[in-house]
Protein backbone atom coordinates (compact mmCIF):
# COMPACT_ATOMS: atom_id res chain seq x y z
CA UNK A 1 0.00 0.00 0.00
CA UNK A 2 1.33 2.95 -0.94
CA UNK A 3 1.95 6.50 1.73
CA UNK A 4 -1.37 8.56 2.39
CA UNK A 5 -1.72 11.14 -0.02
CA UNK A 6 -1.30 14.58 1.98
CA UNK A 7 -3.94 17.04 2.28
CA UNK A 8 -2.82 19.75 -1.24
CA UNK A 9 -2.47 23.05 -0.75
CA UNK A 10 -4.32 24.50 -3.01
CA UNK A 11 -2.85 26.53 -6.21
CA UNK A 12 -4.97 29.07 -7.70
CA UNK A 13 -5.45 28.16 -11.42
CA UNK A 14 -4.95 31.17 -14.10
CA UNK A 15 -7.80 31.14 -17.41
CA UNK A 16 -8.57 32.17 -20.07
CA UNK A 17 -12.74 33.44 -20.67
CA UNK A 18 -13.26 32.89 -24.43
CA UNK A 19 -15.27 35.70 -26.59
CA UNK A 20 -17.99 34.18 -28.18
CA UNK A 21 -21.37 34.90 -29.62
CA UNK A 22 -24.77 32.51 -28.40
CA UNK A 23 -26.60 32.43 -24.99
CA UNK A 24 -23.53 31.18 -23.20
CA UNK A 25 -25.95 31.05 -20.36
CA UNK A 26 -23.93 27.71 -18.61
CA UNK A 27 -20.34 27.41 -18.03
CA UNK A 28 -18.23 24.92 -19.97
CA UNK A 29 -14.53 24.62 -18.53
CA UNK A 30 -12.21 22.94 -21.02
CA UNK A 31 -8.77 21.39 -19.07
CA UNK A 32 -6.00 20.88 -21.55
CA UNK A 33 -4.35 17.65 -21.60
CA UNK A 34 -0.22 16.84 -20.18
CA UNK A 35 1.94 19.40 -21.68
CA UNK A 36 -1.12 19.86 -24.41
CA UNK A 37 -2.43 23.06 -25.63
CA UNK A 38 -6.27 23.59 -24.90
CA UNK A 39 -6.23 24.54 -28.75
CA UNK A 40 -6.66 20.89 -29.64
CA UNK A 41 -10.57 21.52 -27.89
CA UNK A 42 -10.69 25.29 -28.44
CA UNK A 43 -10.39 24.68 -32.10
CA UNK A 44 -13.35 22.21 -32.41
CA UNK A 45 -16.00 24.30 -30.66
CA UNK A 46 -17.77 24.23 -33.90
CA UNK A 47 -18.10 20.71 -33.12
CA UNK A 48 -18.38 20.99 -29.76
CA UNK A 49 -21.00 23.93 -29.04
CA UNK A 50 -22.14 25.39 -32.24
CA UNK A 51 -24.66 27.48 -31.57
CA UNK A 52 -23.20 29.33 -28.36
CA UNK A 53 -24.79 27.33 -25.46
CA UNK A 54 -21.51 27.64 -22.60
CA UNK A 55 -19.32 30.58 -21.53
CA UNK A 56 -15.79 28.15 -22.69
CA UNK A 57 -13.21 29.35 -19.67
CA UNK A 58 -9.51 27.56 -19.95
CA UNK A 59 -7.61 27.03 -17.20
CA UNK A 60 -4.08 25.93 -17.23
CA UNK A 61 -2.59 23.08 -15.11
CA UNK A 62 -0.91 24.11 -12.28
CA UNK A 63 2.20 21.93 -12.73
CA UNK A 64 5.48 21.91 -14.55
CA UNK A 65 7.16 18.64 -15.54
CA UNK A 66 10.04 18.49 -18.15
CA UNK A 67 8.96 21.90 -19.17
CA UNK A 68 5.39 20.75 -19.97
CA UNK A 69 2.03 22.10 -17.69
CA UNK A 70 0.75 19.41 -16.59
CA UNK A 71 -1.91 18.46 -13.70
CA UNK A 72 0.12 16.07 -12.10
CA UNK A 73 3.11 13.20 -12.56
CA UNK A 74 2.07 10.18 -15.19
CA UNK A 75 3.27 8.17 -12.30
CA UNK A 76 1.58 6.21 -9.88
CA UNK A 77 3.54 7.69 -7.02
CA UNK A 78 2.06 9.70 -3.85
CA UNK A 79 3.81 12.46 -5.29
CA UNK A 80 1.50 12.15 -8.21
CA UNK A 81 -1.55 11.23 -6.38
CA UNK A 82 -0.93 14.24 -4.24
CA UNK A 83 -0.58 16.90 -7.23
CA UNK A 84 -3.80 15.17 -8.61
CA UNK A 85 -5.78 16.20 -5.56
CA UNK A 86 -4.17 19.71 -5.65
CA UNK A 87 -5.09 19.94 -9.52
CA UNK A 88 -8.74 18.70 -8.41
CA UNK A 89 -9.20 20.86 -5.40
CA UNK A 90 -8.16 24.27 -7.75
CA UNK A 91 -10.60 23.00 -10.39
CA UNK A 92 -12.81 23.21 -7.45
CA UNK A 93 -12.15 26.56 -6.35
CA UNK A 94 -12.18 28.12 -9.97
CA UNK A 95 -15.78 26.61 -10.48
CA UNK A 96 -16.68 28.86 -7.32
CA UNK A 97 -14.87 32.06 -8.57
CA UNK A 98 -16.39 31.41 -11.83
CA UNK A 99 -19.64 31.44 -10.37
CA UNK A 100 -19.23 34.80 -8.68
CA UNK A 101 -17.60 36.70 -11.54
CA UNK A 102 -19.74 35.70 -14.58
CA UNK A 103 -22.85 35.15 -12.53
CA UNK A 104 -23.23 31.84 -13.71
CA UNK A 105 -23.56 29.06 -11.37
CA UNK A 106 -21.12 26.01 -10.85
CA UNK A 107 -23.97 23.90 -10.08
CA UNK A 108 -24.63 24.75 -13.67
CA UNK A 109 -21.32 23.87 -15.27
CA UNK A 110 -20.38 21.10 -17.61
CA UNK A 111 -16.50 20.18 -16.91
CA UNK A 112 -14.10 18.19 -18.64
CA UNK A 113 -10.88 18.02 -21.43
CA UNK A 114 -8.67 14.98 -22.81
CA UNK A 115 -6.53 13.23 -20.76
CA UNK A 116 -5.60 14.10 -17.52
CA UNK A 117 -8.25 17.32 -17.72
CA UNK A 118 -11.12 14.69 -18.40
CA UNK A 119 -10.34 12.56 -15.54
CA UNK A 120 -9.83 15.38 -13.30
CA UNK A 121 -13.38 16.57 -14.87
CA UNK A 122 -15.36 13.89 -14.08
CA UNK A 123 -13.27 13.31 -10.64
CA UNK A 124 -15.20 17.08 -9.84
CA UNK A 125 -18.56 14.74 -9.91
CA UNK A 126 -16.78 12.01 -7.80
CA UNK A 127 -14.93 13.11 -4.68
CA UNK A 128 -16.54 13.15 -1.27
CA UNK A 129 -15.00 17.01 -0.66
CA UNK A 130 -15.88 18.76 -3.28
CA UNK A 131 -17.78 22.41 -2.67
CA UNK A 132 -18.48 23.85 -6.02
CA UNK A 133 -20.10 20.17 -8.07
CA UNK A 134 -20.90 20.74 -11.45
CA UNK A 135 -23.65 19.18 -12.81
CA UNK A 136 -22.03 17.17 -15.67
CA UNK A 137 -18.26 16.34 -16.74
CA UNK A 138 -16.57 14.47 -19.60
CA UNK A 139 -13.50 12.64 -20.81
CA UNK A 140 -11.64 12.34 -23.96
CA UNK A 141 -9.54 9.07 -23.45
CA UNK A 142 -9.30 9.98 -19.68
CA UNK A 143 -9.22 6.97 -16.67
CA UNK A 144 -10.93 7.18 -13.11
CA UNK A 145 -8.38 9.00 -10.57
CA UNK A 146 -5.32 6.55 -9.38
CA UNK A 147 -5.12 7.56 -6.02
CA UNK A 148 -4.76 5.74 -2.98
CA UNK A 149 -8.10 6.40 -0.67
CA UNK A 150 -9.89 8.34 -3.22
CA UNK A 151 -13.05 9.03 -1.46
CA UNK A 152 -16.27 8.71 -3.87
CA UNK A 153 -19.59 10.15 -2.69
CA UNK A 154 -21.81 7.84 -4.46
CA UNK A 155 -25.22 10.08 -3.78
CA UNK A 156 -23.44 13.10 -4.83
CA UNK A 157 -22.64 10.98 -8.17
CA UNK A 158 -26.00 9.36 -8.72
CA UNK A 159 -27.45 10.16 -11.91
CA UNK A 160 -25.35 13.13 -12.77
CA UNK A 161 -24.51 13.09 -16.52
CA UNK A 162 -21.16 12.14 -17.69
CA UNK A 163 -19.50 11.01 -21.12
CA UNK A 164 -16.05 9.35 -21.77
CA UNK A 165 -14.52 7.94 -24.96
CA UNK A 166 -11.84 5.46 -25.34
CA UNK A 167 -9.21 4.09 -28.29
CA UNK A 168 -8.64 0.88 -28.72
CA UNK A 169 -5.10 1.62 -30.64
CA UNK A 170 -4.14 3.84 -27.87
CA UNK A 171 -0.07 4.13 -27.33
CA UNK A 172 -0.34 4.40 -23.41
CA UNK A 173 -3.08 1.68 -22.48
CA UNK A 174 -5.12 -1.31 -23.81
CA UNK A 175 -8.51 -0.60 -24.72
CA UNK A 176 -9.88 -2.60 -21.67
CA UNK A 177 -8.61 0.14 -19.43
CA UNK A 178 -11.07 2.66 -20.68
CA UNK A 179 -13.88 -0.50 -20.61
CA UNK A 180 -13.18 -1.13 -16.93
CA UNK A 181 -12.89 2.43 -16.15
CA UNK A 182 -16.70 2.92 -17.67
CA UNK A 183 -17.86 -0.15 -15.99
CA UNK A 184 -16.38 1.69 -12.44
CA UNK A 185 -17.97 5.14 -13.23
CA UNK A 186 -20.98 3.48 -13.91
CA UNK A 187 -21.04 1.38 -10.73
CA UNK A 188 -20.62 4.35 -8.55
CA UNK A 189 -23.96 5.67 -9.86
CA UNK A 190 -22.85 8.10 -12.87
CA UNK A 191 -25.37 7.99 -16.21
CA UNK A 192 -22.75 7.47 -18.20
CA UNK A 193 -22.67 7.42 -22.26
CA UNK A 194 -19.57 5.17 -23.32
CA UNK A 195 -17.84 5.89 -27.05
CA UNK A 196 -15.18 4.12 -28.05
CA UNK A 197 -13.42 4.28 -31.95
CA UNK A 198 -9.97 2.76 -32.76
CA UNK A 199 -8.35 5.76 -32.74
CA UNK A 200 -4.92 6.42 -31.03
CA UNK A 201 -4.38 8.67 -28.25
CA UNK A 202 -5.25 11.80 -29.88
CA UNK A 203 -7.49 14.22 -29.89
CA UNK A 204 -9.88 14.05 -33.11
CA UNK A 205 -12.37 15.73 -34.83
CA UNK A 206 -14.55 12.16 -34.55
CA UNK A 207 -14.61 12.28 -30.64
CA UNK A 208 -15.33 16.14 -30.76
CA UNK A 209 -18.27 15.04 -32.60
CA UNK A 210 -19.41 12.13 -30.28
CA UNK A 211 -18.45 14.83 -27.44
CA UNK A 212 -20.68 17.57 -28.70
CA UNK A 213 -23.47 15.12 -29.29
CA UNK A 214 -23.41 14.42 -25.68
CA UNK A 215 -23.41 17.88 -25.15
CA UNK A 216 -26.22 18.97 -27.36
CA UNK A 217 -28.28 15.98 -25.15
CA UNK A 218 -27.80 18.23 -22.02
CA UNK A 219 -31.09 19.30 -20.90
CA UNK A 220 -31.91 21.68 -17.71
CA UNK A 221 -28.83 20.73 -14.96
CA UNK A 222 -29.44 18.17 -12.45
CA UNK A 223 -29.45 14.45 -12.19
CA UNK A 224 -30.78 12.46 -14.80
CA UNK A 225 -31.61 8.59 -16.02
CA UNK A 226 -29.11 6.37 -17.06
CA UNK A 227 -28.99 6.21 -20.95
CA UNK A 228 -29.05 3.03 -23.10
CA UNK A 229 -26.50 1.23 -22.38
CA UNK A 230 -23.65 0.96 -24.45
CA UNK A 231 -21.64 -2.39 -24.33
CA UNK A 232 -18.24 -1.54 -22.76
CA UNK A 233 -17.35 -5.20 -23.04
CA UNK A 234 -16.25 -5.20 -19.76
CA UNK A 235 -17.62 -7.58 -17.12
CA UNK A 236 -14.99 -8.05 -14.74
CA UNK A 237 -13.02 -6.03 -11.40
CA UNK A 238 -11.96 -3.02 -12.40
CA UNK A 239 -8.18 -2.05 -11.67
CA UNK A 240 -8.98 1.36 -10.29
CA UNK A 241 -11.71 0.07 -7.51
CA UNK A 242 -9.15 -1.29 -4.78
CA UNK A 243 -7.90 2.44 -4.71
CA UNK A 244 -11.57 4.09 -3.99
CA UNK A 245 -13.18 4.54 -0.74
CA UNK A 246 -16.72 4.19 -2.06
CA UNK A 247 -19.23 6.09 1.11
C-alpha cells in the first residue's frame, strides 16, 4: 500500500474566458491535456457547441514537468496522487470564482478536457469534498483517478450526466482500461454514455463530434436517467476500484 496522499495546498489556477457569440448562459470549462495546448478543444468548438450554449473558460494546469504544464506526474507515485488532488481541489475553487464573476452558477457547469483534464473533470462529480459540483463532466480518453483512498460520494454521483470515450489503438493503455474504467464510473452511480473508436491517443475531430453530441443531449442541470446502455465489453473487477473509498 502505498503512503497517504497529503492534504494539497491549493494553487490558484490562471484562465482564459473565451469571446464568443450565443446564450452562453452555462459554463463549460475545457482542461488541456499533459503538456497539451487547450487549442486541440478550443479549435473544435464548432463541433463541440455550435450554436453558443456555454461561456468556454480555460484554465491551465498548475504543474510543470520536463517543461510541460501538466496536472500532475504520469506516475503512480504519492507524489503524483498528491498533485492530482491539488489539480482537483483548484478545479474546485475556480468553479466557485467562476460562479461569482460571470454570474453563472457552478452547479450549472459542464466540466471536462482529454486526458488528464477529463479525468480530473469527471473526478469534480466524484470526490466526497468537493464544494463547487458541477452538474455534468466528460473525458476524452481519460481513466478514473489513481489515487490511494480516493473518497467517492456515491449520492453526490448518482445520476449526474457524464461522457467518456476510449481508443482501442491507444499508445499508453489497452482498450480494456477505458472498458473497466466505464464499468467503475458506472457502478458508482454516474449515467454514463460510453464511445469508443480505434483511434490512437489523440485528440480528433470524430470524438469532438461524439463529445458535442453528448453535449447537445444536455437538458436543464441536475441528475438524470441512465442512458441506453452501451456495451463496454467489460464484465470483470476493475483495476482502479481497490484504490476508492466508495461512502
Amino acid at each position: 500500500m502505498r503512503d497517504p496522499v497529503p492534504a494539497p495546498e491549493v494553487p490558484r489556477l490562471g484562465y482564459r474566458v473565451l469571446e464568443r457569440r450565443g446564450p452562453q448562459d452555462r459554463l463549460l470549462v475545457l482542461c488541456h491535456g499533459y503538456g497539451l495546448p487547450v487549442s486541440d478543444l478550443t479549435d473544435r468548438l464548432g463541433l463541440l457547441d455550435p450554436d453558443g450554449r456555454f461561456l468556454v473558460v480555460t484554465p491551465t494546469a498548475p504543474f510543470r514537468h520536463r517543461d510541460q504544464v501538466i496536472w500532475h506526474k504520469p506516475t503512480m507515485s504519492t507524489d503524483a496522487a498528491a498533485q492530482y488532488m491539488a489539480s482537483l481541489a483548484a478545479l474546485d475553487d475556480l468553479l466557485g470564482h467562476l460562479g461569482t464573476t460571470t454570474g453563472r452558477a457552478a452547479a450549472d457547469a459542464v466540466v471536462g478536457g482529454f486526458s488528464q483534464g477529463g479525468s480530473l473533470g469527471l473526478s469534480l462529480l466524484l470526490h466526497a469534498d468537493v464544494v463547487n459540483r458541477p452538474a455534468a463532466a466528460f473525458g476524452i480518453h481519460s481513466f478514473p483517478a489513481h489515487v490511494e483512498g480516493f473518497r467517492v460520494d456515491r449520492a453526490a454521483a448518482a445520476g449526474r450526466p457524464a461522457f467518456l470515450s476510449g481508443a482501442r489503438n491507444d499508445r499508453f493503455a489497452p482498450v480494456d482500461m477505458y472498458r473497466a474504467g466505464a464499468s467503475l464510473f458506472r457502478s458508482v452511480g454516474l449515467a454514463l454514455t460510453y464511445r469508443e473508436h480505434d483511434g490512437d491517443h489523440d485528440m480528433s475531430d470524430g470524438a469532438a463530434v461524439e463529445l458535442g453530441e453528448w453535449l447537445a443531449s444536455l437538458g436543464e442541470p441536475g441528475p438524470a436517467a441512465d442512458p441506453d446502455p452501451d456495451a463496454s465489453g467489460w464484465s470483470g473487477p476493475s483495476p482502479f476500484q481497490d484504490l476508492w473509498k466508495i461512502l
